[in-house]
N, C-alpha and C. Protein backbone atom coordinates (compact mmCIF):
# COMPACT_ATOMS: atom_id res chain seq x y z
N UNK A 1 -2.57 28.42 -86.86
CA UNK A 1 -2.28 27.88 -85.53
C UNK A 1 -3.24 26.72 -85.24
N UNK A 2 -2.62 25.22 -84.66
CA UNK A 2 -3.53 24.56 -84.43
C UNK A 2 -4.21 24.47 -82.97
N UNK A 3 -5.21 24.37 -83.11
CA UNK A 3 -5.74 24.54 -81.75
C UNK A 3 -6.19 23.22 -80.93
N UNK A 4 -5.53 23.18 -79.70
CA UNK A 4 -6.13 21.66 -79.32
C UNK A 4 -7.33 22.02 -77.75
N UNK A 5 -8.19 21.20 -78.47
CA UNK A 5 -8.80 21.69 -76.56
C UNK A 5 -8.98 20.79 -75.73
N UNK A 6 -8.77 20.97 -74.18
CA UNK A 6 -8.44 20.58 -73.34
C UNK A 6 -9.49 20.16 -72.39
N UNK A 7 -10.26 19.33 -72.02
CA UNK A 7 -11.51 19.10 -71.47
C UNK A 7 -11.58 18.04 -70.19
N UNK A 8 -12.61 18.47 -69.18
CA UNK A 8 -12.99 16.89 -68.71
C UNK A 8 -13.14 17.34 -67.34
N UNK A 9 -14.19 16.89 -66.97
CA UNK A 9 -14.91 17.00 -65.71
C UNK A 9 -14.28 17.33 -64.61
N UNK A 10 -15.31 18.02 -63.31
CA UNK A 10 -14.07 18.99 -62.61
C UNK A 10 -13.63 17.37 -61.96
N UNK A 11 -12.06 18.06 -61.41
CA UNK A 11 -11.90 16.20 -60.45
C UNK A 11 -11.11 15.29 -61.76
N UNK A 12 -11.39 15.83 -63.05
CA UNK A 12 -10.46 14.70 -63.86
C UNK A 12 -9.28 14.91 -63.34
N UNK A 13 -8.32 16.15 -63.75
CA UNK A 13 -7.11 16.07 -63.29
C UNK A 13 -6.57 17.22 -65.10
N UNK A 14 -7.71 18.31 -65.19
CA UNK A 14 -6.99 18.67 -66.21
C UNK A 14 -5.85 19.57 -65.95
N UNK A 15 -5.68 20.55 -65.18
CA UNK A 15 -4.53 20.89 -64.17
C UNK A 15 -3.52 20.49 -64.63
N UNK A 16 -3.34 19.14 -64.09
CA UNK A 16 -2.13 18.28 -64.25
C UNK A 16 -1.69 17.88 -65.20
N UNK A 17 -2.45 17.80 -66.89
CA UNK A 17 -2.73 17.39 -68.26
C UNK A 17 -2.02 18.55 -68.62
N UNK A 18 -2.79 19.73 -68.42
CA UNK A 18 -2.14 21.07 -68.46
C UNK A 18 -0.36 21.32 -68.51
N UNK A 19 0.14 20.90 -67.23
CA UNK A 19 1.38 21.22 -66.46
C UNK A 19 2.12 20.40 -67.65
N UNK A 20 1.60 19.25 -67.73
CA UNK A 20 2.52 18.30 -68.30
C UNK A 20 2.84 18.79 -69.96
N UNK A 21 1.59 19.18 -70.65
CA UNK A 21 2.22 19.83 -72.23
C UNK A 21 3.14 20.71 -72.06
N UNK A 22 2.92 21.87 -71.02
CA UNK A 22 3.61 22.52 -70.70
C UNK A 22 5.01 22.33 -70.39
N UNK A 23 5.53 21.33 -69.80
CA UNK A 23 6.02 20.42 -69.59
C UNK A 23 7.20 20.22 -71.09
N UNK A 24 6.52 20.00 -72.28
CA UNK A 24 7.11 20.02 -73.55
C UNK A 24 6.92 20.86 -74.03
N UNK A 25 6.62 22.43 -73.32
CA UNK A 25 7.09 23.46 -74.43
C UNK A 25 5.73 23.97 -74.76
N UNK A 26 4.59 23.70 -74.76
CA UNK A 26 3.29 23.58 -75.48
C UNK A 26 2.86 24.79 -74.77
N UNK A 27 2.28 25.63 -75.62
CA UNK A 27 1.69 27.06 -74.88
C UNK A 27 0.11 26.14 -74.10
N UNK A 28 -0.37 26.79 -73.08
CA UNK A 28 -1.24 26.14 -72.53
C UNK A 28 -2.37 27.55 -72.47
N UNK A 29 -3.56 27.68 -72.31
CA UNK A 29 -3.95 28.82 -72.02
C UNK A 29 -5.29 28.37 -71.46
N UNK A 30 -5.21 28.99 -70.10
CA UNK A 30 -6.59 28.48 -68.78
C UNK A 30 -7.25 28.78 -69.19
N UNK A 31 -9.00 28.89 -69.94
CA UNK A 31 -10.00 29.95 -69.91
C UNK A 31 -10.57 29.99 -68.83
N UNK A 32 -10.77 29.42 -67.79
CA UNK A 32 -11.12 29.68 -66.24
C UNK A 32 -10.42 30.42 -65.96
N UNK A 33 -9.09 30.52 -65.68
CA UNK A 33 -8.63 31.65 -65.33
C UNK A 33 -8.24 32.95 -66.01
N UNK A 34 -8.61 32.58 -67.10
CA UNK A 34 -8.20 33.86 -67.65
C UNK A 34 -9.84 34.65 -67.37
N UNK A 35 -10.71 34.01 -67.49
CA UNK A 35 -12.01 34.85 -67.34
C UNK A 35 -12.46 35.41 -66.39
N UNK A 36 -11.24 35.05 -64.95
CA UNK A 36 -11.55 35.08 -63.67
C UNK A 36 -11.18 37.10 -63.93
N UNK A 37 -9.90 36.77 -64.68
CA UNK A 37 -8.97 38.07 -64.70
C UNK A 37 -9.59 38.92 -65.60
N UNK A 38 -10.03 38.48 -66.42
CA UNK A 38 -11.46 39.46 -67.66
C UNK A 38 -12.57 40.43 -66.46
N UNK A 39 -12.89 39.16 -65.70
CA UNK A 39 -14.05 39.49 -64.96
C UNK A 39 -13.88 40.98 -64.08
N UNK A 40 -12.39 41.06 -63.85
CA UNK A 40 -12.06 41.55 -62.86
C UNK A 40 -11.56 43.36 -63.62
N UNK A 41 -10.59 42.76 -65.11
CA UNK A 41 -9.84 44.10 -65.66
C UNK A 41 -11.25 44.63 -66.96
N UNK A 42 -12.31 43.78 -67.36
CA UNK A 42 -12.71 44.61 -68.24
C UNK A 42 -13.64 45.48 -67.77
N UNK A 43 -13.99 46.68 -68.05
CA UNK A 43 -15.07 47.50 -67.66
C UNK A 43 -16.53 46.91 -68.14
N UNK A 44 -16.65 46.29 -69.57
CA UNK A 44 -17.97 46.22 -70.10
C UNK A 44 -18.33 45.23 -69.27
N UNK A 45 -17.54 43.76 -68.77
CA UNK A 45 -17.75 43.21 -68.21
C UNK A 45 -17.97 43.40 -66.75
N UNK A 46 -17.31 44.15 -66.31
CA UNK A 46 -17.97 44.16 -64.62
C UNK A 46 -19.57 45.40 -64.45
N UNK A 47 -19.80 46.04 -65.52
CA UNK A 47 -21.35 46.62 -65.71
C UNK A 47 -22.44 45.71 -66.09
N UNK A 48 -21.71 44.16 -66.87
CA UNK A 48 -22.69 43.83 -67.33
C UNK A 48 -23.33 42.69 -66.08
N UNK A 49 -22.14 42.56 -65.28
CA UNK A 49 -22.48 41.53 -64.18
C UNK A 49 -23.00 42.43 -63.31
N UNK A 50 -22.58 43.39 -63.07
CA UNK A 50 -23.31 44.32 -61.84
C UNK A 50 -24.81 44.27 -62.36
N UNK A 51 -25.20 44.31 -63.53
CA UNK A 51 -26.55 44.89 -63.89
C UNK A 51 -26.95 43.33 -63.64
N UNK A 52 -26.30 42.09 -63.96
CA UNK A 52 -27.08 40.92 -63.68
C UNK A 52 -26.90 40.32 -62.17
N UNK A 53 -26.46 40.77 -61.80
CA UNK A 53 -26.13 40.31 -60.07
C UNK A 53 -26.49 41.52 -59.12
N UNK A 54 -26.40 42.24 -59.63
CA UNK A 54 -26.44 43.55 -58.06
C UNK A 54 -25.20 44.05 -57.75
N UNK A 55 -25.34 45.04 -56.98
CA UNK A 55 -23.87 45.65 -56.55
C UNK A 55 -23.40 44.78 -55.89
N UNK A 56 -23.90 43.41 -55.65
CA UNK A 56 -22.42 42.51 -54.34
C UNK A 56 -21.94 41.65 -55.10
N UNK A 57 -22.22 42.04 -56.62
CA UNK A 57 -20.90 41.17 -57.54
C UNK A 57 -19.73 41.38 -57.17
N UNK A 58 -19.46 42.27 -56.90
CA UNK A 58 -18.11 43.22 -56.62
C UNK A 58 -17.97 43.75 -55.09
N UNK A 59 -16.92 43.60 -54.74
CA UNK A 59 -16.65 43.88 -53.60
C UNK A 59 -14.91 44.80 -53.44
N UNK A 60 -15.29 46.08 -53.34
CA UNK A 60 -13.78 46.36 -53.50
C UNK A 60 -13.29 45.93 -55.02
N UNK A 61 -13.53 46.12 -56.18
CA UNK A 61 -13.53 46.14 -57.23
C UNK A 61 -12.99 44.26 -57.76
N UNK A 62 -13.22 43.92 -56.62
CA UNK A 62 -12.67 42.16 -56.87
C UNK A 62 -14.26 41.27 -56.61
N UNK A 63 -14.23 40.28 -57.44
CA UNK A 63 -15.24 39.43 -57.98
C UNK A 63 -15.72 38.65 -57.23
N UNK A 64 -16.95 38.83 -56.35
CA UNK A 64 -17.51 37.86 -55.04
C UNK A 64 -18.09 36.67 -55.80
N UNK A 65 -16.79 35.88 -55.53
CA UNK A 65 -17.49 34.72 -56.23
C UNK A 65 -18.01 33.80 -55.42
N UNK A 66 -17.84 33.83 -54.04
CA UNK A 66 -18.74 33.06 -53.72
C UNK A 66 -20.73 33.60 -53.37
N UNK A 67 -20.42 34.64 -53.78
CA UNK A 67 -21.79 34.97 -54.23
C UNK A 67 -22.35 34.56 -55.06
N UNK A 68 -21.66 34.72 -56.48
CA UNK A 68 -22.18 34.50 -57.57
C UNK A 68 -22.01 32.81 -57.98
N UNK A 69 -21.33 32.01 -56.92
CA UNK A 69 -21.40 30.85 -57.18
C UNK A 69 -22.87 30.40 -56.76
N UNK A 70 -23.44 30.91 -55.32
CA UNK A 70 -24.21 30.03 -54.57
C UNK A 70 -25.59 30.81 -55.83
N UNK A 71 -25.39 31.96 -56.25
CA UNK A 71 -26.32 32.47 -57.65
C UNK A 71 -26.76 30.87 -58.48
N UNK A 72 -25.91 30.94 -59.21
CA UNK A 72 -25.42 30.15 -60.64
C UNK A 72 -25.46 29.04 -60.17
N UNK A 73 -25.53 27.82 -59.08
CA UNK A 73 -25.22 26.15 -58.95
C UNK A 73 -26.78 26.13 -58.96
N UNK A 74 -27.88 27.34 -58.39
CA UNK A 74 -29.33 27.61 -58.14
C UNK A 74 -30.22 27.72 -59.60
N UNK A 75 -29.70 28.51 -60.43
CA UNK A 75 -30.12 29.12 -61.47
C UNK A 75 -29.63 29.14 -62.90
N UNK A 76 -29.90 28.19 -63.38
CA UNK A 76 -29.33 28.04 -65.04
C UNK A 76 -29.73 28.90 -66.11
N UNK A 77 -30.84 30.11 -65.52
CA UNK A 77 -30.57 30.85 -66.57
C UNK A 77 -30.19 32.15 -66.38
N UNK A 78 -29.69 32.20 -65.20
CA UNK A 78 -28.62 32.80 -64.91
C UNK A 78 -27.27 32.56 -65.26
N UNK A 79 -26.42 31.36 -65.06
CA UNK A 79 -25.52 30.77 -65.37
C UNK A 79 -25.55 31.06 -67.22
N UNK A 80 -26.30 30.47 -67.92
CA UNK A 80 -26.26 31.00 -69.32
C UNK A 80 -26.34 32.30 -69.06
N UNK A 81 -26.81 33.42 -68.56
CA UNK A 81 -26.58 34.99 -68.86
C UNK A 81 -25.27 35.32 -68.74
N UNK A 82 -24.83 34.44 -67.80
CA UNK A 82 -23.33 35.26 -67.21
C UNK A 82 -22.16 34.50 -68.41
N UNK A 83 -22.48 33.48 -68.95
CA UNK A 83 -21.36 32.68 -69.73
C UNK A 83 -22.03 33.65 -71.07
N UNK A 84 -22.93 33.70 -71.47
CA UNK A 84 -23.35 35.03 -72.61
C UNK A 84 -22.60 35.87 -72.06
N UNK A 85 -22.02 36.99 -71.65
CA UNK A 85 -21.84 37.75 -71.30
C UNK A 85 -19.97 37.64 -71.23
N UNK A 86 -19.74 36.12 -70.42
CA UNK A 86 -17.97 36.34 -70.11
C UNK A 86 -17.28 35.22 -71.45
N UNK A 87 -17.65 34.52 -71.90
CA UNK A 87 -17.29 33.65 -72.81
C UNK A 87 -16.77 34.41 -74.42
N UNK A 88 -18.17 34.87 -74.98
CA UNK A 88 -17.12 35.76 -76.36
C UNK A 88 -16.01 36.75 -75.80
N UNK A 89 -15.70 36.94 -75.08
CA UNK A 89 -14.66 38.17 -74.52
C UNK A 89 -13.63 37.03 -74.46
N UNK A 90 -13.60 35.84 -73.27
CA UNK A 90 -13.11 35.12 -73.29
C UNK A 90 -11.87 34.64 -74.77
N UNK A 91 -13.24 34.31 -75.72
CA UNK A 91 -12.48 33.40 -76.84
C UNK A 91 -12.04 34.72 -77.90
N UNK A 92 -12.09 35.87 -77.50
CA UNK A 92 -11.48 37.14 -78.36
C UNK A 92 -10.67 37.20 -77.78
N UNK A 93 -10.35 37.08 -76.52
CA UNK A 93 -8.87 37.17 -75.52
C UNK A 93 -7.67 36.23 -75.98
N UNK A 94 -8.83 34.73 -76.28
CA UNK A 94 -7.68 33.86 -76.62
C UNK A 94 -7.13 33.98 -77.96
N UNK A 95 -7.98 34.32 -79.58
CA UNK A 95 -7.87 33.89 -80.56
C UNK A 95 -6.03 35.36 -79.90
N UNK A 96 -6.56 36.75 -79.68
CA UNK A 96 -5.42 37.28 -79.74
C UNK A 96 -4.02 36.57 -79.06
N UNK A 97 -3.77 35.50 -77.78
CA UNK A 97 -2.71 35.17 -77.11
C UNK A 97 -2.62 33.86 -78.11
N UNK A 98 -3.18 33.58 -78.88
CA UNK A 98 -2.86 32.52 -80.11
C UNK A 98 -2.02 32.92 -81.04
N UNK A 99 -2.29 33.87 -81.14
CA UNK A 99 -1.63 34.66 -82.81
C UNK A 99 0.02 35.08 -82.31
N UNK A 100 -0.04 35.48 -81.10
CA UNK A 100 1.98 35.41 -80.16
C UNK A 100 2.54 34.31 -80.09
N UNK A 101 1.64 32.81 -80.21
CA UNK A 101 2.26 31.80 -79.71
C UNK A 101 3.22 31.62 -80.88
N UNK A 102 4.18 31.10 -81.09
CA UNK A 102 5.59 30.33 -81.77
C UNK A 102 5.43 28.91 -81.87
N UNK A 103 4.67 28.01 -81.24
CA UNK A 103 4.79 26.83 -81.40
C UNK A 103 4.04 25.62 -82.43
N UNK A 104 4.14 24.82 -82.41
CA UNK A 104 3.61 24.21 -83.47
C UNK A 104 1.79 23.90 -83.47
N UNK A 105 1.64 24.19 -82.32
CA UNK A 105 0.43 24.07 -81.93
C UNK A 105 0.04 24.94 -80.01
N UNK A 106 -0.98 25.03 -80.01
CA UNK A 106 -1.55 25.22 -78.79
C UNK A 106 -2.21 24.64 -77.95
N UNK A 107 -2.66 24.52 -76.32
CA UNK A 107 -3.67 23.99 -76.37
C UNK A 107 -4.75 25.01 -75.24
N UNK A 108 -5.84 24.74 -75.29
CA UNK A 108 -6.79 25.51 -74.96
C UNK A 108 -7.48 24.72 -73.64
N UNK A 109 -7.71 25.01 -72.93
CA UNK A 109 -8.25 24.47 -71.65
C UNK A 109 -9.10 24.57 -71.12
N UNK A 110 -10.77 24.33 -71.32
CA UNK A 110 -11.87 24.59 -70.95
C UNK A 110 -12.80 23.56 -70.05
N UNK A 111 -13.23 23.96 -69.12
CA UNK A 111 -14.07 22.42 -68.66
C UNK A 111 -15.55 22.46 -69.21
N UNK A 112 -15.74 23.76 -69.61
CA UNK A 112 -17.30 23.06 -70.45
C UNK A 112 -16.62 23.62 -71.85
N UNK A 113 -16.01 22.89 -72.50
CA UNK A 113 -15.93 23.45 -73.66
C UNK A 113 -16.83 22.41 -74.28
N UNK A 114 -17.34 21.19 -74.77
CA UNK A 114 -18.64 21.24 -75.18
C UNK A 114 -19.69 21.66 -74.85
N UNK A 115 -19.89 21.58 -73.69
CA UNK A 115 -21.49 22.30 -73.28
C UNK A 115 -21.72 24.07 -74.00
N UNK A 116 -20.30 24.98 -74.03
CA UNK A 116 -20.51 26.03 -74.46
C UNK A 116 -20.30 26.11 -76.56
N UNK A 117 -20.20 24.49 -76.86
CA UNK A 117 -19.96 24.47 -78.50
C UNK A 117 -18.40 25.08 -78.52
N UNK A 118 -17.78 25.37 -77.60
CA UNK A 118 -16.37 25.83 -77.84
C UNK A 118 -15.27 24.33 -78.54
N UNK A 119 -16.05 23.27 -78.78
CA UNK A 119 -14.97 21.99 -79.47
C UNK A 119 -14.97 21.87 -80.94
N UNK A 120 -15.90 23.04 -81.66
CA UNK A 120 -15.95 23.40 -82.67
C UNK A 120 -15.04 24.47 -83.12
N UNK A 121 -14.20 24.94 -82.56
CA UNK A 121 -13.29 25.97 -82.73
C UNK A 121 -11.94 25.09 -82.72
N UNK A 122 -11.77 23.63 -81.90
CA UNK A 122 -10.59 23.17 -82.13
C UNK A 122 -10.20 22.37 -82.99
N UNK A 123 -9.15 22.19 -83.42
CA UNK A 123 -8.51 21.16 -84.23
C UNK A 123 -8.31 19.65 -83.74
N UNK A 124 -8.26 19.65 -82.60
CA UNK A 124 -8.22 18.47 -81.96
C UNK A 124 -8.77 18.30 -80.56
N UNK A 125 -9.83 17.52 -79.99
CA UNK A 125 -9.80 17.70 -78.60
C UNK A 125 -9.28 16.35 -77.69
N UNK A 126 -8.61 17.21 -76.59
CA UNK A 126 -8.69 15.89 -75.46
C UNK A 126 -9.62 15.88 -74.68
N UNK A 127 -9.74 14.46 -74.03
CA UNK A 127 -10.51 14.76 -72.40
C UNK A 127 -10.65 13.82 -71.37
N UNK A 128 -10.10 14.55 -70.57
CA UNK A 128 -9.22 13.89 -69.50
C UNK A 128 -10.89 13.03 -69.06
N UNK A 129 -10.22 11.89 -67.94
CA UNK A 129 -11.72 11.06 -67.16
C UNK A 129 -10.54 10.72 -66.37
N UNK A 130 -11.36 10.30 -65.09
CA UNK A 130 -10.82 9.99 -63.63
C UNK A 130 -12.52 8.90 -63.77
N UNK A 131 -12.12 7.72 -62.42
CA UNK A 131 -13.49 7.31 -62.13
C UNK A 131 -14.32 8.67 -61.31
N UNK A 132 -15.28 8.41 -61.06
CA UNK A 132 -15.99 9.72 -59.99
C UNK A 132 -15.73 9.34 -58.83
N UNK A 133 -15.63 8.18 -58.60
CA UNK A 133 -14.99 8.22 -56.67
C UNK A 133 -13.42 8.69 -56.90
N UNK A 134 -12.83 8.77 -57.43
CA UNK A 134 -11.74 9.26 -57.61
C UNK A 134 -11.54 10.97 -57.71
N UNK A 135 -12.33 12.02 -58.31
CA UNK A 135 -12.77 12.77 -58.80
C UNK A 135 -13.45 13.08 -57.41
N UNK A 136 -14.41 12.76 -56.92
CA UNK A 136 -15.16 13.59 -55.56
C UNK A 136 -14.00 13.53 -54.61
N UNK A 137 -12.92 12.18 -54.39
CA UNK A 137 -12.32 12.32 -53.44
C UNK A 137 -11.09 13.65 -53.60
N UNK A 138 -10.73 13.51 -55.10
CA UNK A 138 -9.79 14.80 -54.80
C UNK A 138 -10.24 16.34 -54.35
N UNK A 139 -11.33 16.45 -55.45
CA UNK A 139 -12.09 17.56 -54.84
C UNK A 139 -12.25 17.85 -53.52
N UNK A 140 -12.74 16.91 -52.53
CA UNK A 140 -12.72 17.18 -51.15
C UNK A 140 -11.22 17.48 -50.17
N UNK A 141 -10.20 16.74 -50.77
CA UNK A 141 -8.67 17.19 -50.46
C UNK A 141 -8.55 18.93 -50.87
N UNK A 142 -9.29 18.81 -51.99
CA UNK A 142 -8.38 20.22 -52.68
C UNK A 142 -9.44 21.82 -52.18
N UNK A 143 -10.72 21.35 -52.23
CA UNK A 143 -11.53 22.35 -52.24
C UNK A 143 -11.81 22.43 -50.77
N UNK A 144 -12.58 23.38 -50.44
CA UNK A 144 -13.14 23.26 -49.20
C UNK A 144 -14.65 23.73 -49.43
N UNK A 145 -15.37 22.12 -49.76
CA UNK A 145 -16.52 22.22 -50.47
C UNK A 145 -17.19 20.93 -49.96
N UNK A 146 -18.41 20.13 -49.91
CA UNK A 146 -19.00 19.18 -49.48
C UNK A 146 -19.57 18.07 -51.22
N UNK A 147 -19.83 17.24 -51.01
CA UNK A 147 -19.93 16.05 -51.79
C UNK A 147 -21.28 16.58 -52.41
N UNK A 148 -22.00 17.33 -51.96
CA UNK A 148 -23.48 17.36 -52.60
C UNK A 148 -22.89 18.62 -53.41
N UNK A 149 -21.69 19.41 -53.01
CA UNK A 149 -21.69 21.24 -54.15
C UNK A 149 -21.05 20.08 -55.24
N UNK A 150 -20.26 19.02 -55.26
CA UNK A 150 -19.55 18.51 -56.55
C UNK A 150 -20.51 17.96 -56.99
N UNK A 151 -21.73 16.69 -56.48
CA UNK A 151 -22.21 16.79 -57.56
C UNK A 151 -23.29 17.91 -58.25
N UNK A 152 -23.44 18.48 -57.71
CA UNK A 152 -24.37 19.96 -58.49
C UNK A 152 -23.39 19.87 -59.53
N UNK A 153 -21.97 20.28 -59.45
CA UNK A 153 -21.29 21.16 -60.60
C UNK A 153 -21.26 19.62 -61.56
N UNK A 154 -20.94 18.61 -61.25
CA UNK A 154 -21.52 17.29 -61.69
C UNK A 154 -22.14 17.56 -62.73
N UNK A 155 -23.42 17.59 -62.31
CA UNK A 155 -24.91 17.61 -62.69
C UNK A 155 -24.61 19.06 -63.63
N UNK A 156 -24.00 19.32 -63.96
CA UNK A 156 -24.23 21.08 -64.82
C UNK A 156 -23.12 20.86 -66.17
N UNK A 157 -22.48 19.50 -66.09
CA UNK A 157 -21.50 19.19 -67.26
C UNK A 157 -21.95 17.88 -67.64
N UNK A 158 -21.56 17.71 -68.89
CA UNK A 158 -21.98 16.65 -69.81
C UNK A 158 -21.25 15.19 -68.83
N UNK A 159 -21.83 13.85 -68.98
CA UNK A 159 -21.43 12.91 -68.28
C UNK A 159 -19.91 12.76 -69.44
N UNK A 160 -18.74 12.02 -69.56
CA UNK A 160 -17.66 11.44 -69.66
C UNK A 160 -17.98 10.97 -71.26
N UNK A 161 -18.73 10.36 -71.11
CA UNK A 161 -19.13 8.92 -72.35
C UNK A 161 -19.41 9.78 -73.25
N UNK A 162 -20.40 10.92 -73.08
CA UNK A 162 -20.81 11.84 -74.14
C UNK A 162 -19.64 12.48 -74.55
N UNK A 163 -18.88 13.21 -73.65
CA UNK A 163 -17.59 13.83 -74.03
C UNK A 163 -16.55 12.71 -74.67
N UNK A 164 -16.62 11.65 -74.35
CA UNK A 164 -15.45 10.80 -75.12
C UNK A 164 -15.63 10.39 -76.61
N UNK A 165 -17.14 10.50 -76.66
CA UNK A 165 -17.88 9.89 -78.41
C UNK A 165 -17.09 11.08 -79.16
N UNK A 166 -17.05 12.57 -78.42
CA UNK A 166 -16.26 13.73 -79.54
C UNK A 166 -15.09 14.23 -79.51
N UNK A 167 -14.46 13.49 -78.95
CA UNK A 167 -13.11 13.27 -78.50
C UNK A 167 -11.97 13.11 -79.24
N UNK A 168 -11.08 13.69 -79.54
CA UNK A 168 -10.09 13.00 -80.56
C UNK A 168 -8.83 11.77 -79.78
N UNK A 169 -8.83 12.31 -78.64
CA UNK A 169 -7.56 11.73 -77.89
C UNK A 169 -8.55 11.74 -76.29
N UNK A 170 -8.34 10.27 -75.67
CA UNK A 170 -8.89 10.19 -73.95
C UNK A 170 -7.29 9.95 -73.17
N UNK A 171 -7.45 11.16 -72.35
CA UNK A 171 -6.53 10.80 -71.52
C UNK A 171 -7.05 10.04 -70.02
N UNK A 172 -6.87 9.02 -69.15
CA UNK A 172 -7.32 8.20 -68.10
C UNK A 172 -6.27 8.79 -67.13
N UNK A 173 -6.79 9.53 -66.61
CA UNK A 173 -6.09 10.37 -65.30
C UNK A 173 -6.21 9.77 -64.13
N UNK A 174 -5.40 8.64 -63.97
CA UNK A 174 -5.58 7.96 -62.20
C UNK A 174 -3.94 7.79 -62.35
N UNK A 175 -3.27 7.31 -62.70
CA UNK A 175 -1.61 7.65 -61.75
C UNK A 175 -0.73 8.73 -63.13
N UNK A 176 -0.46 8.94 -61.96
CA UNK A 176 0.92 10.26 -63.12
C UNK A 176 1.81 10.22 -63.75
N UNK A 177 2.23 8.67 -63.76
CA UNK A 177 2.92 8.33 -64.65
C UNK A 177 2.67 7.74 -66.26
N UNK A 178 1.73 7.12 -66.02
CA UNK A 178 0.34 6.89 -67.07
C UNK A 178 -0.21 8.28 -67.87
N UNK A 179 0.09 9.14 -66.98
CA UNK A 179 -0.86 10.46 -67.79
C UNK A 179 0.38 10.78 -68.34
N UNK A 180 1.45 11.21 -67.83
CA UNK A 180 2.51 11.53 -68.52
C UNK A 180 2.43 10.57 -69.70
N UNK A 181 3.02 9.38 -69.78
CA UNK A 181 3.20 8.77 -71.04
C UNK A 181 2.18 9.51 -71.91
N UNK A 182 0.53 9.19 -71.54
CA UNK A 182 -0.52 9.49 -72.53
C UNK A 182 -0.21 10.79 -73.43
N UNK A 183 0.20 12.00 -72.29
CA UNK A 183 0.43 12.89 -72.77
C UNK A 183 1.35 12.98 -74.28
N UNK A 184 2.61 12.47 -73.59
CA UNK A 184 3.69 12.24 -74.52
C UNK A 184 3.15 11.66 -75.82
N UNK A 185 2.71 10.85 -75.92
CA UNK A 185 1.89 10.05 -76.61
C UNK A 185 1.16 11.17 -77.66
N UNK A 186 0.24 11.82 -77.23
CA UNK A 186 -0.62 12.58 -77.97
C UNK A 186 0.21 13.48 -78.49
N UNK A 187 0.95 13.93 -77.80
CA UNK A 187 1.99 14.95 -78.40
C UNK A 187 2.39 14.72 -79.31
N UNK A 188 3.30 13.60 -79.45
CA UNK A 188 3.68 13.02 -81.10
C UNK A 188 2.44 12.81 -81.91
N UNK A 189 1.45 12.53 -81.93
CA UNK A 189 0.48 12.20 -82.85
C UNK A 189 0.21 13.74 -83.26
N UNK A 190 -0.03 14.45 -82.45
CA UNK A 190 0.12 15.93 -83.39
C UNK A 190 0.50 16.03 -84.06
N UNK A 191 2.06 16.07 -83.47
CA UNK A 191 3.11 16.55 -84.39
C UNK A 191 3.11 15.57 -85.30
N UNK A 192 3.12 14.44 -85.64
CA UNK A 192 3.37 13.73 -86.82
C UNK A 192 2.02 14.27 -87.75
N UNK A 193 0.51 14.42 -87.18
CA UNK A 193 -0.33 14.68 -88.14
C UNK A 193 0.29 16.42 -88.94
N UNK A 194 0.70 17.17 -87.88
CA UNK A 194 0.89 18.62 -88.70
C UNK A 194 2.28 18.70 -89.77
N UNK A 195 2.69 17.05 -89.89
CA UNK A 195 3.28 16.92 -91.20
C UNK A 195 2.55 16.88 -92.89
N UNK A 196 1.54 16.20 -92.00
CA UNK A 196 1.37 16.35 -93.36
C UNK A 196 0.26 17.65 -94.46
């Protein structure tokens, strides 16, 4: 199975990068959200966060994340305990929803997938870029969050330029018709490379 991964700062627009493979058929698979749902159904995992957070990880057996956010934007070695902890579960979750897929390829969807070395597991990566005034302004439409929490989460992922040097394919996420093509675009270059 080939694996493609899916990258790029919060505010690029990977979401929408997402929708669109999907779009042609392309299995897509969130690891944000799927880890949200790990966090929540595995047992080893909600003992191992209780023991690193306290009992108000959990609330009613559902995941206080805005606890453990205002934790983790504070504390990076915290943030590494908890990605130790939800990440190999994570990529054992995925290698298994890989092995069901039917299609000619996959793609994988991570926003720190370099920072966690997860672009070493793919066959190909993308990664999406927006300018950053572009990027803070959606965030503030979409989230209900202030300009100083984006750049923290900012500040906790690799800048663009670094992510584009390991890049196989840049998608430029400012109008949707442009990303579509790009998409389309990359799509065939797959598929023509898994000819040969």
């Amino acid at each position: 199975m080939i694996i493609v991964g899916l990258t790029g700062g919060i505010g690029s627009g990977k979401t929408t990068v997402a929708k669109a493979f999907k779009a042609l058929g392309i299995p897509v698979y969130i690891a944000d959200e799927e880890a949200k749902k790990l966090m929540v159904r595995s047992k080893v995992i909600k003992r191992k966060l209780t023991q690193l957070f306290g009992q108000k990880a959990y609330i009613n057996g559902e995941l206080n994340k805005s606890f453990i956010a205002e934790i983790i934007f504070n504390n990076k070695t915290i943030l590494t305990k908890m990605n130790a902890i939800v990440h190999p579960r994570v990529a054992r979750h995925f290698e298994k929803w890989a092995l069901k897929q039917e299609s000619k390829y996959v793609i994988k969807e991570v926003a720190i997938l370099f920072e966690n070395g997860g672009h070493e597991a793919c066959d190909f990566v993308i990664t999406v870029t927006a300018p950053k005034a572009t990027r803070i302004e959606r965030l503030l439409k979409r989230d209900n969050t202030t300009e100083d929490k984006i750049e923290a989460i900012m500040q906790n992922q690799w800048s663009d330029e670094k992510k584009v040097a390991l890049s196989d394919f840049i998608i430029d996420n400012v109008s949707l018709q442009k990303t579509h093509e790009q998409v389309l675009e990359i799509h065939n270059r797959i598929l023509e490379n898994l000819k040969f």
